[in-house]
Every structure is written in C-alpha cells, then in structure tokens.
PDB file of N, CA and C in Angstrom:
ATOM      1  N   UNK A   1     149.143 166.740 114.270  1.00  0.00           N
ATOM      2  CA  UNK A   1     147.711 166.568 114.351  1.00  0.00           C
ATOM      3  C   UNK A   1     147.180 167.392 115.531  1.00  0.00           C
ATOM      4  N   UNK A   2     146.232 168.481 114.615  1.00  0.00           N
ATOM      5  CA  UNK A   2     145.390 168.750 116.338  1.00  0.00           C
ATOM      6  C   UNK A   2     144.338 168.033 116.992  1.00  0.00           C
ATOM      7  N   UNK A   3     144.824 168.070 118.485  1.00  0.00           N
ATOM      8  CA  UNK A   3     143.697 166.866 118.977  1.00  0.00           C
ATOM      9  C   UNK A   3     142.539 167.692 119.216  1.00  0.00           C
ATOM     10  N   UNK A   4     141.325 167.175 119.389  1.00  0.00           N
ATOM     11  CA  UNK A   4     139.804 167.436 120.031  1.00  0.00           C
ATOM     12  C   UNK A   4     140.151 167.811 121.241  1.00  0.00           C
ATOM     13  N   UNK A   5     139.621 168.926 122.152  1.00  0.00           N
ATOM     14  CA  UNK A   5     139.872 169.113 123.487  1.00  0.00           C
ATOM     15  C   UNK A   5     138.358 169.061 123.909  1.00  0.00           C
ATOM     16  N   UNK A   6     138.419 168.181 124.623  1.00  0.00           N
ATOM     17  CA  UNK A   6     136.887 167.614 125.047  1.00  0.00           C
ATOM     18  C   UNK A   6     137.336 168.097 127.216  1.00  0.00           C
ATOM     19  N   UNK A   7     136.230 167.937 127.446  1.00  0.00           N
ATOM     20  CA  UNK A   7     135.320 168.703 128.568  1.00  0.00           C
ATOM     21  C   UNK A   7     134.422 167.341 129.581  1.00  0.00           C
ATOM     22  N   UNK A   8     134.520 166.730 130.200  1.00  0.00           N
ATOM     23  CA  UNK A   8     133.691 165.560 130.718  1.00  0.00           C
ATOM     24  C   UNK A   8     133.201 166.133 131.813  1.00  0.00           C
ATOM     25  N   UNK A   9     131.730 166.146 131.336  1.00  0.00           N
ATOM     26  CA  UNK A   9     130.758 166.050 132.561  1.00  0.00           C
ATOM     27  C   UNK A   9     130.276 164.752 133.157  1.00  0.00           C
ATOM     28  N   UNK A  10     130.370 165.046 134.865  1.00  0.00           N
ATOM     29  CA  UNK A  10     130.313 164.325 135.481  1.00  0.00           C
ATOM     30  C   UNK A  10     131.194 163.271 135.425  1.00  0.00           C
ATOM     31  N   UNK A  11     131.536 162.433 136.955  1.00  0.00           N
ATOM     32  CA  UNK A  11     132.580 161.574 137.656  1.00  0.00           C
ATOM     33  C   UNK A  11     131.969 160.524 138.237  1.00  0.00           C
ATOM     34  N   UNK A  12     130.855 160.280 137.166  1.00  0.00           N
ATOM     35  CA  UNK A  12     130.193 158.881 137.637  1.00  0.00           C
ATOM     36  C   UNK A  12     130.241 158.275 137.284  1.00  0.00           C
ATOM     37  N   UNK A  13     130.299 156.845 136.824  1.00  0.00           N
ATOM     38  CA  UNK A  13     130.534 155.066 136.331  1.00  0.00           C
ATOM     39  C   UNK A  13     130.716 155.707 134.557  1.00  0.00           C
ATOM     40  N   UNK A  14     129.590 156.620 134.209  1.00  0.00           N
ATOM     41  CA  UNK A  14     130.051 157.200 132.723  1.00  0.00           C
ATOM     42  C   UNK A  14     131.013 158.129 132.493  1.00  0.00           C
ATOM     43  N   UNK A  15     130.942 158.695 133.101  1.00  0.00           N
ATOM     44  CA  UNK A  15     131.999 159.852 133.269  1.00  0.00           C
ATOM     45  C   UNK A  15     133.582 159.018 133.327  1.00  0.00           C
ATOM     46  N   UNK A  16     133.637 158.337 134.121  1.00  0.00           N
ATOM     47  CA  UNK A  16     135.157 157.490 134.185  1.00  0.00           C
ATOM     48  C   UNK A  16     135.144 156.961 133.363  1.00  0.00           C
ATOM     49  N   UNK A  17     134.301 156.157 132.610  1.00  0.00           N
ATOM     50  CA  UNK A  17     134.300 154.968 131.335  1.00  0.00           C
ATOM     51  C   UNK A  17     134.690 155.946 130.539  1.00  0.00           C
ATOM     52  N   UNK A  18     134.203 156.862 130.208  1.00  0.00           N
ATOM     53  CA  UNK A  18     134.711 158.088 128.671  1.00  0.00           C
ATOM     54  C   UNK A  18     135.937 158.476 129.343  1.00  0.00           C
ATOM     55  N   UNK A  19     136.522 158.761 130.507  1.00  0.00           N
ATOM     56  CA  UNK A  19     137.785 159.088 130.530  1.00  0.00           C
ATOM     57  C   UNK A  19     138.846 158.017 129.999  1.00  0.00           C
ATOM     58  N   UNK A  20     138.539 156.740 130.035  1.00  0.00           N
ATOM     59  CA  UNK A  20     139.320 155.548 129.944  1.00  0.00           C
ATOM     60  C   UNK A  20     139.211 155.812 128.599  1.00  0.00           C
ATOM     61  N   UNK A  21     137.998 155.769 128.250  1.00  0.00           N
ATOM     62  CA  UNK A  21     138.288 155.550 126.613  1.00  0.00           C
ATOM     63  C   UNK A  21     138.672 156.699 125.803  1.00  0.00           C
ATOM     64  N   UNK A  22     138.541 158.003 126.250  1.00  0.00           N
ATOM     65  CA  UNK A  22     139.220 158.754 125.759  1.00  0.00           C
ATOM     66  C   UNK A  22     141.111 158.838 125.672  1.00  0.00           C
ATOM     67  N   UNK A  23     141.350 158.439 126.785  1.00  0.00           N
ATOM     68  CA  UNK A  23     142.671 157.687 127.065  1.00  0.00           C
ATOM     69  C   UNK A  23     143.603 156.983 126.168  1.00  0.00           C
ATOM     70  N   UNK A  24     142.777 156.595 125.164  1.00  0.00           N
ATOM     71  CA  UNK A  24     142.952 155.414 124.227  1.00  0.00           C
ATOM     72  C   UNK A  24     142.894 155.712 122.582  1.00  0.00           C
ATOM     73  N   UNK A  25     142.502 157.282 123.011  1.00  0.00           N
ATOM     74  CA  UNK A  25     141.871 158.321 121.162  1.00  0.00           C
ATOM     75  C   UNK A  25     143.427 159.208 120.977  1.00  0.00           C
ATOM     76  N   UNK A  26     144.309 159.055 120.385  1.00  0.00           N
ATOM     77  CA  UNK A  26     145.289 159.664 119.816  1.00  0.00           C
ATOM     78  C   UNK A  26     144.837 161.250 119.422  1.00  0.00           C
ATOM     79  N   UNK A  27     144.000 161.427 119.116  1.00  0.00           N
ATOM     80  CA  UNK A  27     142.998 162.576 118.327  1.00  0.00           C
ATOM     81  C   UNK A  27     142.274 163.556 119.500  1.00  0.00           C
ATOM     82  N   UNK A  28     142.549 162.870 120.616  1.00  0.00           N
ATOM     83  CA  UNK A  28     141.808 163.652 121.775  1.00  0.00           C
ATOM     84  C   UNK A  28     142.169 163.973 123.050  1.00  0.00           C
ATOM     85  N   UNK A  29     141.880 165.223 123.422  1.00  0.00           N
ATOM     86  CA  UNK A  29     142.720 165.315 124.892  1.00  0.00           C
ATOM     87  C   UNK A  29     141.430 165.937 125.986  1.00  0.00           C
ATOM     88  N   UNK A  30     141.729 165.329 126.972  1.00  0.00           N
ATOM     89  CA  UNK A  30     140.825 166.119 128.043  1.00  0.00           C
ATOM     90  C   UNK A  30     141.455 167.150 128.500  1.00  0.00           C
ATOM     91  N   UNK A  31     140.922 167.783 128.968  1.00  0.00           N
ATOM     92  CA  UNK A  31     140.927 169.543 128.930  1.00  0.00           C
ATOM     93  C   UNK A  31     140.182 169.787 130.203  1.00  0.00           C
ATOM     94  N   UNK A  32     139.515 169.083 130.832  1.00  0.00           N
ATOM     95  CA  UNK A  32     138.760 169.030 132.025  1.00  0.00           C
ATOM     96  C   UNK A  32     137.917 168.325 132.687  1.00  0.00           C
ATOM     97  N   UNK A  33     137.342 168.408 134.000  1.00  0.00           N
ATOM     98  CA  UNK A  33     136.379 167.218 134.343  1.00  0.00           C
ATOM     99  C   UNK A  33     135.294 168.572 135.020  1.00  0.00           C
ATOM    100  N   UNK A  34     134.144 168.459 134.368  1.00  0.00           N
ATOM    101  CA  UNK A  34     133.140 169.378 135.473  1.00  0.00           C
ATOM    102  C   UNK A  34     131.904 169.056 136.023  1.00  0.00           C
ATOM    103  N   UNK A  35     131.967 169.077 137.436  1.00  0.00           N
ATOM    104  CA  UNK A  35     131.383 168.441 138.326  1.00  0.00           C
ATOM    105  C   UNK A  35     130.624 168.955 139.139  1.00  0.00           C
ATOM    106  N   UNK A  36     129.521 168.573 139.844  1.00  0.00           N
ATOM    107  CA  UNK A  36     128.907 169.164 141.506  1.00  0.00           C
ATOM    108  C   UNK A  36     129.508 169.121 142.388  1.00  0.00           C
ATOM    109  N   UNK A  37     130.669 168.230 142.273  1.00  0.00           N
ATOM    110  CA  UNK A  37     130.851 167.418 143.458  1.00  0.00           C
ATOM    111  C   UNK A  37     132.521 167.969 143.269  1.00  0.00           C
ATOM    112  N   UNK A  38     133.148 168.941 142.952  1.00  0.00           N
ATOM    113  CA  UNK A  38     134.222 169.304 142.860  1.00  0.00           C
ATOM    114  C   UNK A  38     135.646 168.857 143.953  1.00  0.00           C
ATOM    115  N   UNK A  39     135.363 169.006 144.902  1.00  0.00           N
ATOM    116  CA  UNK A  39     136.336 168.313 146.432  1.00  0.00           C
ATOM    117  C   UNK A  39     136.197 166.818 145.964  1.00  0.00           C
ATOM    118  N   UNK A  40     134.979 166.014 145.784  1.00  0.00           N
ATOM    119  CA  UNK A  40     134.875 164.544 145.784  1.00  0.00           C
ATOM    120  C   UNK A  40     136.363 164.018 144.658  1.00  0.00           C
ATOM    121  N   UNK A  41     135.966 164.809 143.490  1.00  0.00           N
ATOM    122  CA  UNK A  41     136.275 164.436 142.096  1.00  0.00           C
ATOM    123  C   UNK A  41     137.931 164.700 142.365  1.00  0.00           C
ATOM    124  N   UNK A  42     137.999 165.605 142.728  1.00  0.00           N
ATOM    125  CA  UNK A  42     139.847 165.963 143.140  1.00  0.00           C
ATOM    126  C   UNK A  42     140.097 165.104 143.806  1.00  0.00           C
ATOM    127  N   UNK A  43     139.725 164.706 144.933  1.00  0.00           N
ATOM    128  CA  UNK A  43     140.592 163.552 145.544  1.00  0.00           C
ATOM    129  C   UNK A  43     140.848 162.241 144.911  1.00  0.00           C
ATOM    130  N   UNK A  44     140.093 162.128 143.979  1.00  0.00           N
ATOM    131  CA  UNK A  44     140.213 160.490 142.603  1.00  0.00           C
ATOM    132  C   UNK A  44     141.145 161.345 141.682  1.00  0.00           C
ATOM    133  N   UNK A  45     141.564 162.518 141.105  1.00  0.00           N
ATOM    134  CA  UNK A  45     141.962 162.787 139.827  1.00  0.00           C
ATOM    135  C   UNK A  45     143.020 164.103 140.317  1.00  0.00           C
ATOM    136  N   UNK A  46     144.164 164.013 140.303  1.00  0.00           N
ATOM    137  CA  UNK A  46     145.449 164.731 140.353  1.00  0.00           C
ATOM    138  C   UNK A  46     145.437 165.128 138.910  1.00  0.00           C
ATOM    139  N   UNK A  47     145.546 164.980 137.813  1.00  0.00           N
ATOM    140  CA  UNK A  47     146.200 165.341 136.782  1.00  0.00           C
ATOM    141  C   UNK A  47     145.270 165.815 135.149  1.00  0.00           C
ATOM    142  N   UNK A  48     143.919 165.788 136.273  1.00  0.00           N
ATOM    143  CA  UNK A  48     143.111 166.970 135.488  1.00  0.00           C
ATOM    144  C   UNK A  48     142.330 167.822 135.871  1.00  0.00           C
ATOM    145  N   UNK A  49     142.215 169.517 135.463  1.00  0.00           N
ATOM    146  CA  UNK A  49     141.799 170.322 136.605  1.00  0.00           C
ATOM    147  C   UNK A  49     139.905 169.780 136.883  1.00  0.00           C
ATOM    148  N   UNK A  50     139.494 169.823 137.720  1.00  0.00           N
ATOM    149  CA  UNK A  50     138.350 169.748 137.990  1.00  0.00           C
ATOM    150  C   UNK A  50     137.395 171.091 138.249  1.00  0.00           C
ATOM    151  N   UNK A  51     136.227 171.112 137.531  1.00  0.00           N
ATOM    152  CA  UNK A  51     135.915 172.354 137.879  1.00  0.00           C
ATOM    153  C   UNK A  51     134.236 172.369 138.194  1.00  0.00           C
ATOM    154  N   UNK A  52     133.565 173.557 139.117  1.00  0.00           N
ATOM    155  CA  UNK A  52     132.066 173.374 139.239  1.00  0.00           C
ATOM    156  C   UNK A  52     131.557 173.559 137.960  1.00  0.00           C
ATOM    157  N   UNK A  53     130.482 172.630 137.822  1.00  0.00           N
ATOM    158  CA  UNK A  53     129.603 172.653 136.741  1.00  0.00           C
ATOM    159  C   UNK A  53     129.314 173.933 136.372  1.00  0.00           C
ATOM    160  N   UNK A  54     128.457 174.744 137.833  1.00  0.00           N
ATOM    161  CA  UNK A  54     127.464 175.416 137.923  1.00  0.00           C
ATOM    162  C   UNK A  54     128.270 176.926 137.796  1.00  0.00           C
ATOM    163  N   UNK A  55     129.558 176.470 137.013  1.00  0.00           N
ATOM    164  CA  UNK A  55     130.215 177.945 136.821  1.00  0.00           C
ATOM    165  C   UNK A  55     130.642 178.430 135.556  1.00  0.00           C
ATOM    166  N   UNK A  56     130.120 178.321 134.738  1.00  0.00           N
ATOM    167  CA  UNK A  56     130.471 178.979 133.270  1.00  0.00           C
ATOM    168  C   UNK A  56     131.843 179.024 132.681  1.00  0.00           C
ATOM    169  N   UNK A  57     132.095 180.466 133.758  1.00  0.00           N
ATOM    170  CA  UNK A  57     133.649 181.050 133.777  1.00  0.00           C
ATOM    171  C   UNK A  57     134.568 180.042 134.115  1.00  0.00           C
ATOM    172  N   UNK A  58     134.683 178.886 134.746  1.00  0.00           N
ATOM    173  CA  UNK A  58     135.725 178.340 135.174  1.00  0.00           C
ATOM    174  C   UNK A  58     135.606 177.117 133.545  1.00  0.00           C
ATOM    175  N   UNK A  59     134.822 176.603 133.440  1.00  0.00           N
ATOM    176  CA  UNK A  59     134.466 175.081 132.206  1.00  0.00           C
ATOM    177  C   UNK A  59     135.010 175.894 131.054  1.00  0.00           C
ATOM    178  N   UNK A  60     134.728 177.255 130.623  1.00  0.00           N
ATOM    179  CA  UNK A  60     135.064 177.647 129.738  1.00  0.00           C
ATOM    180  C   UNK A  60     136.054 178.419 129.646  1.00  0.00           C
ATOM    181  N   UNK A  61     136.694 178.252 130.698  1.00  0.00           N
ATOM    182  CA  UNK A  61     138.520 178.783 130.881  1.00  0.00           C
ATOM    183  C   UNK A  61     139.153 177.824 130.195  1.00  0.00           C
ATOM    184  N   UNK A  62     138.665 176.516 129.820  1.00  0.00           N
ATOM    185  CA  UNK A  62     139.483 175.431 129.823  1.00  0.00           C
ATOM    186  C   UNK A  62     139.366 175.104 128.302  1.00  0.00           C
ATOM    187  N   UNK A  63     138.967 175.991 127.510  1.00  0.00           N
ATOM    188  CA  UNK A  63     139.199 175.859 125.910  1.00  0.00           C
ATOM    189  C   UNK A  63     138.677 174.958 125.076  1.00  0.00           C
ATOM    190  N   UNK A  64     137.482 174.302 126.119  1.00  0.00           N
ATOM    191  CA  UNK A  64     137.317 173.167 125.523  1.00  0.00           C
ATOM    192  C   UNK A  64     136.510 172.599 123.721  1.00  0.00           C
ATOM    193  N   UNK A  65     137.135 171.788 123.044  1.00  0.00           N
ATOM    194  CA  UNK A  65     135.761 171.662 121.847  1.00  0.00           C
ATOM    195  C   UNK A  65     134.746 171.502 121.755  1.00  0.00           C
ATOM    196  N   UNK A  66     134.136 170.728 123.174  1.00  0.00           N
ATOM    197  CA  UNK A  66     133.336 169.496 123.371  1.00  0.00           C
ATOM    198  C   UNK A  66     133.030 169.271 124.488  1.00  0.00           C
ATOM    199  N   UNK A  67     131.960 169.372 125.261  1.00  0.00           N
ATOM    200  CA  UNK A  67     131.745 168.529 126.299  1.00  0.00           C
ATOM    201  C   UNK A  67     130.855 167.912 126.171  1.00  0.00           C
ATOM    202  N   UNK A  68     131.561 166.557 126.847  1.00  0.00           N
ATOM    203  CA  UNK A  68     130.775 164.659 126.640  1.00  0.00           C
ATOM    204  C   UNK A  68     129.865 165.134 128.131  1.00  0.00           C
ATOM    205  N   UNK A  69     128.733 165.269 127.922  1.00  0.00           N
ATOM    206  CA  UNK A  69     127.368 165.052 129.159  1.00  0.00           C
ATOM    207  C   UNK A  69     127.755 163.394 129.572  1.00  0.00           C
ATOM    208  N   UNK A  70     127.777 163.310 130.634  1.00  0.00           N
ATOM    209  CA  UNK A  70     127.988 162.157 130.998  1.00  0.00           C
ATOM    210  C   UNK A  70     126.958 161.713 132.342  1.00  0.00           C
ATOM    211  N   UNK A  71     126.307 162.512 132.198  1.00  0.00           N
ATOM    212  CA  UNK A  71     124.317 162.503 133.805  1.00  0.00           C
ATOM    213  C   UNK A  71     124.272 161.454 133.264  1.00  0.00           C
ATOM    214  N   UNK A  72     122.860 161.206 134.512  1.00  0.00           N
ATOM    215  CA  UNK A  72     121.919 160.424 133.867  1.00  0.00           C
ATOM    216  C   UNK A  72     120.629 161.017 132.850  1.00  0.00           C
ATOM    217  N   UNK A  73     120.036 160.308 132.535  1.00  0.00           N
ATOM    218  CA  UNK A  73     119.425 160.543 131.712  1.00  0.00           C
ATOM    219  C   UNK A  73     117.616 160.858 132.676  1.00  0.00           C
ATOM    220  N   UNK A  74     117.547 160.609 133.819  1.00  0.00           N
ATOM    221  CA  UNK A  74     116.094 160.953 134.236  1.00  0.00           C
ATOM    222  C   UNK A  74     116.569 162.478 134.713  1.00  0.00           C
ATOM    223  N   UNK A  75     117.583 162.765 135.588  1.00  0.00           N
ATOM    224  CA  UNK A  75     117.504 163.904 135.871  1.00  0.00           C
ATOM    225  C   UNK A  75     118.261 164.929 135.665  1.00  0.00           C
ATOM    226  N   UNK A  76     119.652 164.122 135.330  1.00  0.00           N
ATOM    227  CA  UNK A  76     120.456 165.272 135.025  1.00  0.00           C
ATOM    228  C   UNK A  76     119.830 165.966 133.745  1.00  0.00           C
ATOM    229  N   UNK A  77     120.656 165.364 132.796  1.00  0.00           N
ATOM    230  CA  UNK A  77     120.856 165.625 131.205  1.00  0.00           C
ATOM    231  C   UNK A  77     119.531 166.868 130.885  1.00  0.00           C
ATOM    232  N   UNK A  78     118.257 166.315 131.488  1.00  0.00           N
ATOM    233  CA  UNK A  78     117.282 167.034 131.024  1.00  0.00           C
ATOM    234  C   UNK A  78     117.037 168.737 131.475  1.00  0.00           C
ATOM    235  N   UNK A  79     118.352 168.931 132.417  1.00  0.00           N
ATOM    236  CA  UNK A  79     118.769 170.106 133.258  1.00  0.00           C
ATOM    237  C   UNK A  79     119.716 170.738 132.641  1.00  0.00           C
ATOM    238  N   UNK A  80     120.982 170.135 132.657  1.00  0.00           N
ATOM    239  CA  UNK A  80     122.041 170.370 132.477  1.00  0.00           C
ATOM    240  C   UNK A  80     122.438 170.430 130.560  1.00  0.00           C
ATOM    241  N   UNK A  81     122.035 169.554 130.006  1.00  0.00           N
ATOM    242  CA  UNK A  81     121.873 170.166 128.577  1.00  0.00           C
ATOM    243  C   UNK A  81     121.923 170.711 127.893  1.00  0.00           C
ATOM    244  N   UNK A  82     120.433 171.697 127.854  1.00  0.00           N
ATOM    245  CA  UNK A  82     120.049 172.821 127.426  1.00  0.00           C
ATOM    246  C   UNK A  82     121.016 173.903 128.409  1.00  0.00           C
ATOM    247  N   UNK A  83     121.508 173.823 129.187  1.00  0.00           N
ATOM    248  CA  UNK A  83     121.857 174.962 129.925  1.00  0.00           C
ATOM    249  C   UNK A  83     123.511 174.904 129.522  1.00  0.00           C
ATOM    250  N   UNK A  84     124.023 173.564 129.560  1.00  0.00           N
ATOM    251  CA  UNK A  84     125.253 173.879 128.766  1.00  0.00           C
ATOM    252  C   UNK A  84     125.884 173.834 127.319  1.00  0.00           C
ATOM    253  N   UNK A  85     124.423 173.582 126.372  1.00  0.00           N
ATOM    254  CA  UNK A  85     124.509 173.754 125.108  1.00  0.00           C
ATOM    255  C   UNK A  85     124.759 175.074 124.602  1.00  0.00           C
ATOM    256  N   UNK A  86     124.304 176.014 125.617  1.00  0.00           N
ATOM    257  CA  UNK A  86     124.378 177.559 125.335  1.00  0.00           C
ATOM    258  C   UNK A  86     126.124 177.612 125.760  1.00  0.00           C
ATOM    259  N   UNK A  87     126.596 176.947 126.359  1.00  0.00           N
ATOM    260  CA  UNK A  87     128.098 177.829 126.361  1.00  0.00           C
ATOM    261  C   UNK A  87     129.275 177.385 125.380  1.00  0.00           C
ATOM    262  N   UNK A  88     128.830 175.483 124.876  1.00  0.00           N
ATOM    263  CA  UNK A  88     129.750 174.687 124.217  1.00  0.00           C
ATOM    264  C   UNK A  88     128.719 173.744 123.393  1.00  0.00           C
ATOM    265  N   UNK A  89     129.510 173.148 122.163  1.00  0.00           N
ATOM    266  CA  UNK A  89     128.997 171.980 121.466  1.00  0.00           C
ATOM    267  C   UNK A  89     129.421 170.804 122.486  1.00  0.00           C
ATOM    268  N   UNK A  90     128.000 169.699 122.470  1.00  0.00           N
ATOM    269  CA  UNK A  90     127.827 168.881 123.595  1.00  0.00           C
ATOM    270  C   UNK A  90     127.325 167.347 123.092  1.00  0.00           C
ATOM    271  N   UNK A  91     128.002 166.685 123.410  1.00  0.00           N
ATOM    272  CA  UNK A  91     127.655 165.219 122.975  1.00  0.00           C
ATOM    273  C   UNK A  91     126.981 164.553 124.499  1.00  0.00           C
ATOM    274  N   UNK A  92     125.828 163.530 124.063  1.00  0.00           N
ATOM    275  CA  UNK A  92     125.609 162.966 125.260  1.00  0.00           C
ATOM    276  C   UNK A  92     125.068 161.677 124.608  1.00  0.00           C
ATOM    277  N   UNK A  93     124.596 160.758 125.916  1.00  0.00           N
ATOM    278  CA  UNK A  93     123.935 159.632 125.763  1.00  0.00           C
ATOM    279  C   UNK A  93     122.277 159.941 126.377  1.00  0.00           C
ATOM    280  N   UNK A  94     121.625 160.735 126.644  1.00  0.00           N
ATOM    281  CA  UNK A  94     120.142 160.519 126.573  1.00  0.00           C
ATOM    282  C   UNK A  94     119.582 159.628 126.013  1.00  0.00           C
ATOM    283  N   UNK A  95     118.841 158.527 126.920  1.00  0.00           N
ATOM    284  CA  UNK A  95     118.318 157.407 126.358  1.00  0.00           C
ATOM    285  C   UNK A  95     116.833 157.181 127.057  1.00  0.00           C
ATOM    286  N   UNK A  96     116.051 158.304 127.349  1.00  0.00           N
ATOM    287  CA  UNK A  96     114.965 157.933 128.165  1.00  0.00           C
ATOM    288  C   UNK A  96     114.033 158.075 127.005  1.00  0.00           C
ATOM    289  N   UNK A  97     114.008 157.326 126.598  1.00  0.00           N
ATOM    290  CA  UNK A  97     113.563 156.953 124.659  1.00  0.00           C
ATOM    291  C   UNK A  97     111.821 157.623 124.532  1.00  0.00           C
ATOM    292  N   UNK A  98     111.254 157.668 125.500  1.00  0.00           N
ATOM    293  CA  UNK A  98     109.962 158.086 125.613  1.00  0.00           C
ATOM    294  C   UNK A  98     109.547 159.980 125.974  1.00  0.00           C
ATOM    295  N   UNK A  99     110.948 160.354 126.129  1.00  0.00           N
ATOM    296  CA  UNK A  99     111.374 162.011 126.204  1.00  0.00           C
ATOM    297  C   UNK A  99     112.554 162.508 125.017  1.00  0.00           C
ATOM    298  N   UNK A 100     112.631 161.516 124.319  1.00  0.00           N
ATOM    299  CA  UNK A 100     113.636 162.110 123.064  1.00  0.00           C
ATOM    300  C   UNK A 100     113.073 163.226 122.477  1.00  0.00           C
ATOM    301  N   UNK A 101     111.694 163.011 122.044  1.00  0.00           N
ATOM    302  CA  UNK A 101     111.501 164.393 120.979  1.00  0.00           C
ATOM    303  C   UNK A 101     111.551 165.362 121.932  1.00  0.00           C
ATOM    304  N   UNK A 102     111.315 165.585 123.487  1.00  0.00           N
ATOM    305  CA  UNK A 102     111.344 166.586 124.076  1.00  0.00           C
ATOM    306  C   UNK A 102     112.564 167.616 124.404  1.00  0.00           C
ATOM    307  N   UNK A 103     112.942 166.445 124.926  1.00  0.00           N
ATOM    308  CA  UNK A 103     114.923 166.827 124.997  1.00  0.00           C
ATOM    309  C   UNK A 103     115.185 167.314 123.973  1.00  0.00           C
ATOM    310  N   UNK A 104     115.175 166.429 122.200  1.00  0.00           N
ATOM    311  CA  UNK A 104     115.518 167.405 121.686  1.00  0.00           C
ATOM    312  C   UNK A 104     115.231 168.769 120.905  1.00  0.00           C
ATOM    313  N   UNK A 105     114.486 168.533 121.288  1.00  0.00           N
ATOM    314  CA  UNK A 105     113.174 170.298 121.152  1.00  0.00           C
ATOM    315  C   UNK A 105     113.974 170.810 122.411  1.00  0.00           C
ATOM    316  N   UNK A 106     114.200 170.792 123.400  1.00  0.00           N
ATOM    317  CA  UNK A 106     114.487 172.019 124.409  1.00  0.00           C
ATOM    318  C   UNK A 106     116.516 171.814 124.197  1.00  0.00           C
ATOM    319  N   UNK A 107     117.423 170.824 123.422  1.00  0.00           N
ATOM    320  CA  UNK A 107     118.562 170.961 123.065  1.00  0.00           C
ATOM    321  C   UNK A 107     118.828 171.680 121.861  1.00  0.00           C
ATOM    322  N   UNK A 108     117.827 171.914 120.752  1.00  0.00           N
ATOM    323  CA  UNK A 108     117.693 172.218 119.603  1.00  0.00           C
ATOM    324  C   UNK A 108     117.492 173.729 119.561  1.00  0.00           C
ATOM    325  N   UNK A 109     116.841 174.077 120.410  1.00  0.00           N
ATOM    326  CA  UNK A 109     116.466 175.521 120.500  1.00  0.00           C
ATOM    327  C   UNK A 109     117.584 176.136 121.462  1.00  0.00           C
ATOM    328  N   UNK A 110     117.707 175.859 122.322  1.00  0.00           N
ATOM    329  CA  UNK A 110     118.967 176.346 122.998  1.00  0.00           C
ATOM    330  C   UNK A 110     119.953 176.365 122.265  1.00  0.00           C
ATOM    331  N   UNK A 111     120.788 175.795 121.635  1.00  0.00           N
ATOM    332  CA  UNK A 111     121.689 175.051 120.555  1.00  0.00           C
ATOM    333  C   UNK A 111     122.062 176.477 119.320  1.00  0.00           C
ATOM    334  N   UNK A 112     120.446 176.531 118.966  1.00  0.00           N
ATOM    335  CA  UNK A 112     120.499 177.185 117.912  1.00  0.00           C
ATOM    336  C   UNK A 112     120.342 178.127 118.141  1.00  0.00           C
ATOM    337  N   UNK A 113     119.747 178.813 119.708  1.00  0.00           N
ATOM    338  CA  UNK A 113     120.372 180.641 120.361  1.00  0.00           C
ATOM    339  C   UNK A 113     121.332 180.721 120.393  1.00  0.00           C
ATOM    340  N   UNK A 114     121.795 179.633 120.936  1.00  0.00           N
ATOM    341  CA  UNK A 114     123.276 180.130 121.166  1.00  0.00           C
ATOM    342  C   UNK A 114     124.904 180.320 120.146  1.00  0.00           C
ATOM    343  N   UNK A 115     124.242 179.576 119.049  1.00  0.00           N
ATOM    344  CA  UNK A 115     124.892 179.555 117.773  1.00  0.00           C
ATOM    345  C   UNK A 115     125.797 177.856 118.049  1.00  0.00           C
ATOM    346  N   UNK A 116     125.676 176.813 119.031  1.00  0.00           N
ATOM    347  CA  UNK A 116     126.777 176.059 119.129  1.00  0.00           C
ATOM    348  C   UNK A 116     125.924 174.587 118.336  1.00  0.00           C
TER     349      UNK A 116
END
C-alpha cells in the first residue's frame, strides 16, 4: 500500500492533535512539520524534519501529498492558504463561518492558478 505523505502546518494544540492522529492512519505518513517557529518545534520533535514555512524550497523538498493547515483561523489560514495552495494540495479547518465565502474565493482562485 502506498501511504499519503502529508506535510503539517504548524506545532500548535492542532498541529500536535493531527500528528497523534495521523499516528494512528496505516495509509499515512508524515513527511514533515512546517513552521515559523523552526528552533521551537525541533526541540519537541527529533524524528521529523522541521522546516520554515516561509520557504518553499525546503516544504517542497519533502515530497509531500498534502499539507494539513493547522493556523488559526482569524489570522493565520487567511495568509498562509492561498499562499501555500499555490505550491501543494491543502486541507484545513477554517471555521470563521462569517469569512467562508471569502476564504474560499481567495483559496479557489489561487488553487486553480496554480493547477493544485
């Protein structure tokens, strides 16, 4: 079986919860953790590479299928998104229910430049 090689953004309360539960998916392997906070995130995690968000070349060294957005939803996601929908297919939880059609008007169009 080939597994999913998924990509986790961010090393915050969501970010660890999807690592656990990815942990637990036979079908899936992490492939990376990418972060702001790169030094922070290494000292919690030996045994997956960690890499800056804000670097293209390094997240997409790492082969990934998928990266799980794991922000929040007021400030990250609405940043980080659209900007990494253009390099990979991207799953998230955006739930600021009163900016959905916006988000996905500015994920949709990015999405669909970029072919992902």
């Amino acid at each position: 079986m080939e597994k999913i090689k998924v990509l986790v953004v961010g090393y915050g309360n969501v970010g660890r919860g999807v690592l656990l539960s990815l942990a637990n998916q036979p079908d899936m392997q992490v492939v990376g953790i990418a972060s702001r906070s790169v030094e922070r995130v290494k000292k919690s995690v030996s045994d997956i590479p960690v890499v800056d968000i804000n670097n293209p070349a390094e997240f997409m060294a790492l082969n990934a299928d998928v990266a799980i957005l794991c922000g929040g939803s007021k400030n990250d996601l609405p940043k980080q998104g659209p900007e990494l929908v253009k390099y990979i297919n991207t799953v998230d939880s955006f739930d600021n229910h009163s900016c959905i059609p916006e988000y996905y008007a500015a994920m949709d169009a990015a999405a669909r430049e970029s072919g992902t």
